[in-house]
Protein backbone atom coordinates (compact mmCIF):
# COMPACT_ATOMS: atom_id res chain seq x y z
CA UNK A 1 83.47 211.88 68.81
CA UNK A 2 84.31 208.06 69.85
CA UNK A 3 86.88 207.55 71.86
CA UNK A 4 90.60 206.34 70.59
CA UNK A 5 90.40 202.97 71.97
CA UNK A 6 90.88 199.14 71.39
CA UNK A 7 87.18 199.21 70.90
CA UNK A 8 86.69 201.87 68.56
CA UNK A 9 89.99 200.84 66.23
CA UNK A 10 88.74 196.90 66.35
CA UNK A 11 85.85 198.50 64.43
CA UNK A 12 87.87 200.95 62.37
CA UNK A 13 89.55 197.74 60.53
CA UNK A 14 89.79 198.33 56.55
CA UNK A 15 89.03 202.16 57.16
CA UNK A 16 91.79 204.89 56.41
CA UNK A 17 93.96 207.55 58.85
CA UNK A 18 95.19 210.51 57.22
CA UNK A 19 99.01 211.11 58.09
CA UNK A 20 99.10 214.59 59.14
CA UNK A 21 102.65 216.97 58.52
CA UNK A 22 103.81 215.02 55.61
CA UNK A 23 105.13 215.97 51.90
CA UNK A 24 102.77 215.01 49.99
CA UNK A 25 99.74 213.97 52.57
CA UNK A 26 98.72 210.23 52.36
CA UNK A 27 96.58 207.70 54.30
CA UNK A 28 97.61 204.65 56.21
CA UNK A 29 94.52 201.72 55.67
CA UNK A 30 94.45 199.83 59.32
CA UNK A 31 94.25 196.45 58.63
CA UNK A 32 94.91 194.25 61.99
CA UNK A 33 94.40 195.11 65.80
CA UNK A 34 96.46 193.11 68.17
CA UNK A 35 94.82 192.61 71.49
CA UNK A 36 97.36 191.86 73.84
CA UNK A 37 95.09 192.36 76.94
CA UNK A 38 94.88 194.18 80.35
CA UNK A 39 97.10 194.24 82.93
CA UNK A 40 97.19 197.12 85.60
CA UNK A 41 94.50 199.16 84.52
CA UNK A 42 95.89 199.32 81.18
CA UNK A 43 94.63 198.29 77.91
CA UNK A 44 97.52 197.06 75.74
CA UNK A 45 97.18 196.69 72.08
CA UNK A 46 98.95 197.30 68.33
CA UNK A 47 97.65 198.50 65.60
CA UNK A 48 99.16 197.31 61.77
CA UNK A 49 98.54 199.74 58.81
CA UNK A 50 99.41 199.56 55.20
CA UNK A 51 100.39 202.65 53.84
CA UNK A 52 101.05 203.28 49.95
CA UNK A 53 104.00 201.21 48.20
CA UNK A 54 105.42 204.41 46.16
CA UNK A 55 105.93 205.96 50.26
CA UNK A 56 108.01 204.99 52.70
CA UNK A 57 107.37 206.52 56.28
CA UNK A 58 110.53 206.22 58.48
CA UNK A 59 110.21 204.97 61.81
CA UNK A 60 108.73 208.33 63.57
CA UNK A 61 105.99 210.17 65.76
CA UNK A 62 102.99 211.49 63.43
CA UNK A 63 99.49 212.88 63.58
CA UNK A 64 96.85 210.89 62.53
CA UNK A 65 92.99 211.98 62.00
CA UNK A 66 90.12 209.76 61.24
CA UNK A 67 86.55 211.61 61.10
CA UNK A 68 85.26 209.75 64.07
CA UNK A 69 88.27 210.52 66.77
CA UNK A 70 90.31 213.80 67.21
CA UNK A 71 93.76 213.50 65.89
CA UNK A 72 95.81 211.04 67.77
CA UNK A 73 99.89 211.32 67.98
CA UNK A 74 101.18 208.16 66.97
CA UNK A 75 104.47 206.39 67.00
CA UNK A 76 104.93 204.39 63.88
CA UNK A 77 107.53 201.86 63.19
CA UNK A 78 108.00 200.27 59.71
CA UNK A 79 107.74 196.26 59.87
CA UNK A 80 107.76 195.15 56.22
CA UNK A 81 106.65 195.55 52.47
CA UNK A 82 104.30 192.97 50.70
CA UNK A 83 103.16 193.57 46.75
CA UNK A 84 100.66 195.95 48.47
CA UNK A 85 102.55 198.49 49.80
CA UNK A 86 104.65 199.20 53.62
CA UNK A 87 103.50 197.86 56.78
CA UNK A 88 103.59 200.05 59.68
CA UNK A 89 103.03 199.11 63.55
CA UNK A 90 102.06 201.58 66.39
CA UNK A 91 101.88 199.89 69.79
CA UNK A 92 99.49 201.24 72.80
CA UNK A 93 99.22 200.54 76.68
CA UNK A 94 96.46 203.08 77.63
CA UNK A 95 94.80 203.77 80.92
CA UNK A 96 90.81 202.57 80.86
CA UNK A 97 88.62 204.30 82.26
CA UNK A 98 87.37 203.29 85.40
């Protein structure tokens, strides 16, 4: 499996991320990573999802799986609504591996 990082979601853009632990199940499309570079050994980055207009997803901790990584806990924070459905943000500042 590929590892959960800036690399691996940059090429994950347009795919979908099953939410995990919700009534009824649905997927979150990623649609924008924000590189906002290293500092300290850290990669920092955000990741912007659309997830279904008929759903909202308050602003919470879920699970999310994609076939290629293992399931990732993510916190998700609502940022908007367009004619396509909710936007949702999860930012990152993860250790690289040296």
């Amino acid at each position: 499996m590929a590892e959960a990082s800036l690399l691996f979601y940059k090429s994950a853009v347009g795919e979908s991320f099953q939410v995990l632990g919700t009534e009824p199940l649905f997927e979150l499309e990623l649609i924008q990573v924000d590189d906002r570079g290293q500092a300290g050994g850290f990669e920092q980055f955000a990741l912007v999802f659309r997830g279904p207009e008929a759903l909202f997803l308050p602003q919470q901790t879920v699970m999310l799986r994609h076939p290629e990584i293992e399931d990732e806990t993510v916190f998700v924070v609502p940022i908007g609504k367009d004619t396509d459905g909710y936007r949702y943000e999860a930012v990152y500042s993860r250790q690289v591996q040296a």
